[in-house]
N, C-alpha and C. Protein backbone atom coordinates (compact mmCIF):
# COMPACT_ATOMS: atom_id res chain seq x y z
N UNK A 1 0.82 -1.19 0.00
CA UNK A 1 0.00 0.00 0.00
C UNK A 1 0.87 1.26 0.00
N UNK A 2 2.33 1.42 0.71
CA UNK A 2 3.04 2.80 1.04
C UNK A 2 3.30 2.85 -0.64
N UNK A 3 3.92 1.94 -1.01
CA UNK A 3 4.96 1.94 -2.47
C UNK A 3 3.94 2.29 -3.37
N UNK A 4 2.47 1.58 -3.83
CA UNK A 4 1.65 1.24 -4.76
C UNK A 4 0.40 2.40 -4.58
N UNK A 5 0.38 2.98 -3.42
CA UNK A 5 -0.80 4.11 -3.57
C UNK A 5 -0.68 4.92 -2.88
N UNK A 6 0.49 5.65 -2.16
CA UNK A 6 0.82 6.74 -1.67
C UNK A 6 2.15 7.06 -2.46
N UNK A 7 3.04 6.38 -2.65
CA UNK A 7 4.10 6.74 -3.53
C UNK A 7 3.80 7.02 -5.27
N UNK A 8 2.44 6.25 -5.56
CA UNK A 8 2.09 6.01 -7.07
C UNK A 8 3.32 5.60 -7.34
N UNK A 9 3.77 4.21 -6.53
CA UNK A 9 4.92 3.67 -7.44
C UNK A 9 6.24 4.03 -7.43
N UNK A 10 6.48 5.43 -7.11
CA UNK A 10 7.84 5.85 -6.93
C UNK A 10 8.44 5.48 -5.98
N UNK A 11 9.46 5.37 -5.95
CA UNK A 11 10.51 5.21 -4.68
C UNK A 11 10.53 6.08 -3.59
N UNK A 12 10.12 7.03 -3.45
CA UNK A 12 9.70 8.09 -2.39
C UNK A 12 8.55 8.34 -2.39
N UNK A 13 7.94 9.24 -1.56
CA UNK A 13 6.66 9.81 -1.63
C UNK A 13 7.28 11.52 -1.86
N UNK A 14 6.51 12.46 -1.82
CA UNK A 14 7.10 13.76 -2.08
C UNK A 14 6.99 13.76 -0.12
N UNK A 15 6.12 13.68 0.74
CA UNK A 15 6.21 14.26 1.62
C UNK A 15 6.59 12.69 2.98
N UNK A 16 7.19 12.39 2.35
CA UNK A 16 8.27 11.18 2.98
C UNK A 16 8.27 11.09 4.35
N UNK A 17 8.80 11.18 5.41
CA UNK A 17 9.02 10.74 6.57
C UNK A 17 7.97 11.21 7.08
N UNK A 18 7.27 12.20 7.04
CA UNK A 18 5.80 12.69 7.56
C UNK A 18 4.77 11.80 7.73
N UNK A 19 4.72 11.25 6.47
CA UNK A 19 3.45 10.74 6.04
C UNK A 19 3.80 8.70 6.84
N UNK A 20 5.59 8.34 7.11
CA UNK A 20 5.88 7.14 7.64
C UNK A 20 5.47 7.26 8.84
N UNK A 21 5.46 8.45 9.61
CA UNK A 21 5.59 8.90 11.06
C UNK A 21 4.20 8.69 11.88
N UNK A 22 3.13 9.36 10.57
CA UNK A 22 1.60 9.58 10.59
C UNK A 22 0.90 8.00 10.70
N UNK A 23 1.56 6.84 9.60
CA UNK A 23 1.21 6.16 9.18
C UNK A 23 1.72 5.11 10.43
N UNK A 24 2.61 5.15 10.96
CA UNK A 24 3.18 4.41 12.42
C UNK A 24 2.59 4.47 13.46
N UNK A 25 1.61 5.69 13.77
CA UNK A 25 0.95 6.29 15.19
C UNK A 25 -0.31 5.42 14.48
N UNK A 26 -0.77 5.77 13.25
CA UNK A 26 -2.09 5.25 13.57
C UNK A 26 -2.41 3.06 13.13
N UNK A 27 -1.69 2.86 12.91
CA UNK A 27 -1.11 1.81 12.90
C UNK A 27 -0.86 0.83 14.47
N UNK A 28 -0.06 1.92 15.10
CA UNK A 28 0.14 1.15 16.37
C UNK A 28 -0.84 1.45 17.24
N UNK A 29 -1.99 2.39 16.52
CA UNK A 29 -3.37 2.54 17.89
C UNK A 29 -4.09 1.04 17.30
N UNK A 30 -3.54 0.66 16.10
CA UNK A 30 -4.87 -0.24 15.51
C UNK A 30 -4.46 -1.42 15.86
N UNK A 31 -3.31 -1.82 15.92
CA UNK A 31 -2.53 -2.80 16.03
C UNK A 31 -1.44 -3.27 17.14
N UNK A 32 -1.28 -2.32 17.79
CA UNK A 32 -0.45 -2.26 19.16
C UNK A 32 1.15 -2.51 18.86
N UNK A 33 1.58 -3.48 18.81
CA UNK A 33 3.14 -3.64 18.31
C UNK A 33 3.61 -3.85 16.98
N UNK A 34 4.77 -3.65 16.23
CA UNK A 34 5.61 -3.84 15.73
C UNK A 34 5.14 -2.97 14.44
N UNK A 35 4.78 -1.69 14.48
CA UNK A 35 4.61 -0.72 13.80
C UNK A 35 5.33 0.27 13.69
N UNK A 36 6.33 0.39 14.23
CA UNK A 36 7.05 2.18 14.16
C UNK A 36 7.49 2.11 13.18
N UNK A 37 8.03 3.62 13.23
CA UNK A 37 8.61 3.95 11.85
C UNK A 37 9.08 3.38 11.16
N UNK A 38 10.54 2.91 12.25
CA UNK A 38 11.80 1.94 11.95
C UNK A 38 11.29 0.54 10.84
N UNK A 39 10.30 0.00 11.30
CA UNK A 39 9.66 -1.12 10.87
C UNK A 39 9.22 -0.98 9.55
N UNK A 40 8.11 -0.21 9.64
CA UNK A 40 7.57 0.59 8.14
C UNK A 40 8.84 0.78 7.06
N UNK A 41 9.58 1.41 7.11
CA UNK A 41 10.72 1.94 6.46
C UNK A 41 11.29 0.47 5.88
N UNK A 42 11.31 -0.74 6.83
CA UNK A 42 12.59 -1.86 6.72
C UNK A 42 11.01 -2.68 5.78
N UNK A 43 9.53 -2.51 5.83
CA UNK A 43 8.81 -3.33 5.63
C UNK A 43 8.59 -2.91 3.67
N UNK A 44 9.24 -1.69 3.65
CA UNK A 44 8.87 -0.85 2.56
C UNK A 44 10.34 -1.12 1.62
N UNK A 45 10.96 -1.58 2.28
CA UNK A 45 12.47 -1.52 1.98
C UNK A 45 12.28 -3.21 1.11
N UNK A 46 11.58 -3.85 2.34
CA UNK A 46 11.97 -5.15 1.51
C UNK A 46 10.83 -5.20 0.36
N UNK A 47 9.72 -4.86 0.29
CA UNK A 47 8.84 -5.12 -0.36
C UNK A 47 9.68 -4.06 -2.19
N UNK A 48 10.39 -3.14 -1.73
CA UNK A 48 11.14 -2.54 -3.61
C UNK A 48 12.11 -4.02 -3.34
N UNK A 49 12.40 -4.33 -2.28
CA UNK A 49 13.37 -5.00 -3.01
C UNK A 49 13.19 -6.79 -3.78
N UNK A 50 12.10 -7.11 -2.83
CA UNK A 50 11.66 -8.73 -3.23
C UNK A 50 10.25 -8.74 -3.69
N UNK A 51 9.88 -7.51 -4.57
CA UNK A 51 8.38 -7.79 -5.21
C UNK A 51 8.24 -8.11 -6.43
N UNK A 52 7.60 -9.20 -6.90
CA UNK A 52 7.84 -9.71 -7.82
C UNK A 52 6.54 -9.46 -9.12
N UNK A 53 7.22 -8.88 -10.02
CA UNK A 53 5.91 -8.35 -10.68
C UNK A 53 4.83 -9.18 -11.02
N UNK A 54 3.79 -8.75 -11.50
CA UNK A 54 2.96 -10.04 -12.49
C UNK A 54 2.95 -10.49 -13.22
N UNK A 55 2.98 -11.57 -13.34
CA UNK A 55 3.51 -12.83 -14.37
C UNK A 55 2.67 -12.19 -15.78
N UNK A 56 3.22 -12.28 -17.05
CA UNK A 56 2.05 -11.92 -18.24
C UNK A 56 1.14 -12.82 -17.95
N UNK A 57 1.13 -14.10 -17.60
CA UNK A 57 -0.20 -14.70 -18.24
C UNK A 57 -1.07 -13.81 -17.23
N UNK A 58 -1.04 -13.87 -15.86
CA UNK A 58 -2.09 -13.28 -15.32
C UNK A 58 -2.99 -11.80 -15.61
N UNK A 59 -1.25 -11.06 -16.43
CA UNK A 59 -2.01 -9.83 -16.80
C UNK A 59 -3.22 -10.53 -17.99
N UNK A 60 -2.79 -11.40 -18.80
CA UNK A 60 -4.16 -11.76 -19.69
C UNK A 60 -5.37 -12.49 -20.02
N UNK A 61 -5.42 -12.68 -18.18
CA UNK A 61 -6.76 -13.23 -17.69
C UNK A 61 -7.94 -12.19 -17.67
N UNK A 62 -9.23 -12.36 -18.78
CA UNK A 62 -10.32 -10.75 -18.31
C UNK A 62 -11.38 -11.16 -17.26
């Protein structure tokens, strides 16, 4: 969700650590542990780095 619809995909967001900071508080009211920043950042980190696109055939399922 950070990478695919707040970044639209880019590697940053324009308003970056704000929006990790925002997204950590309300996160850990919903969820209680293992939300901070730190986490977000390392969860966002691995997901550019081990996401694996979509296979064509699936893109040509209607």
């Amino acid at each position: 969700m950070i990478i695919e619809e707040k970044q639209n995909g880019r590697e940053r967001a324009a308003y970056g650590k704000q929006f990790m900071a925002e997204l950590s508080k309300k996160l850990t009211v919903s969820f209680r542990k293992g939300f901070s920043q730190r986490n977000l950042e390392q969860m966002r980190q691995f997901y550019l780095a081990y996401s694996i696109p979509q296979t064509a055939s699936a893109e040509f399922i209607i």
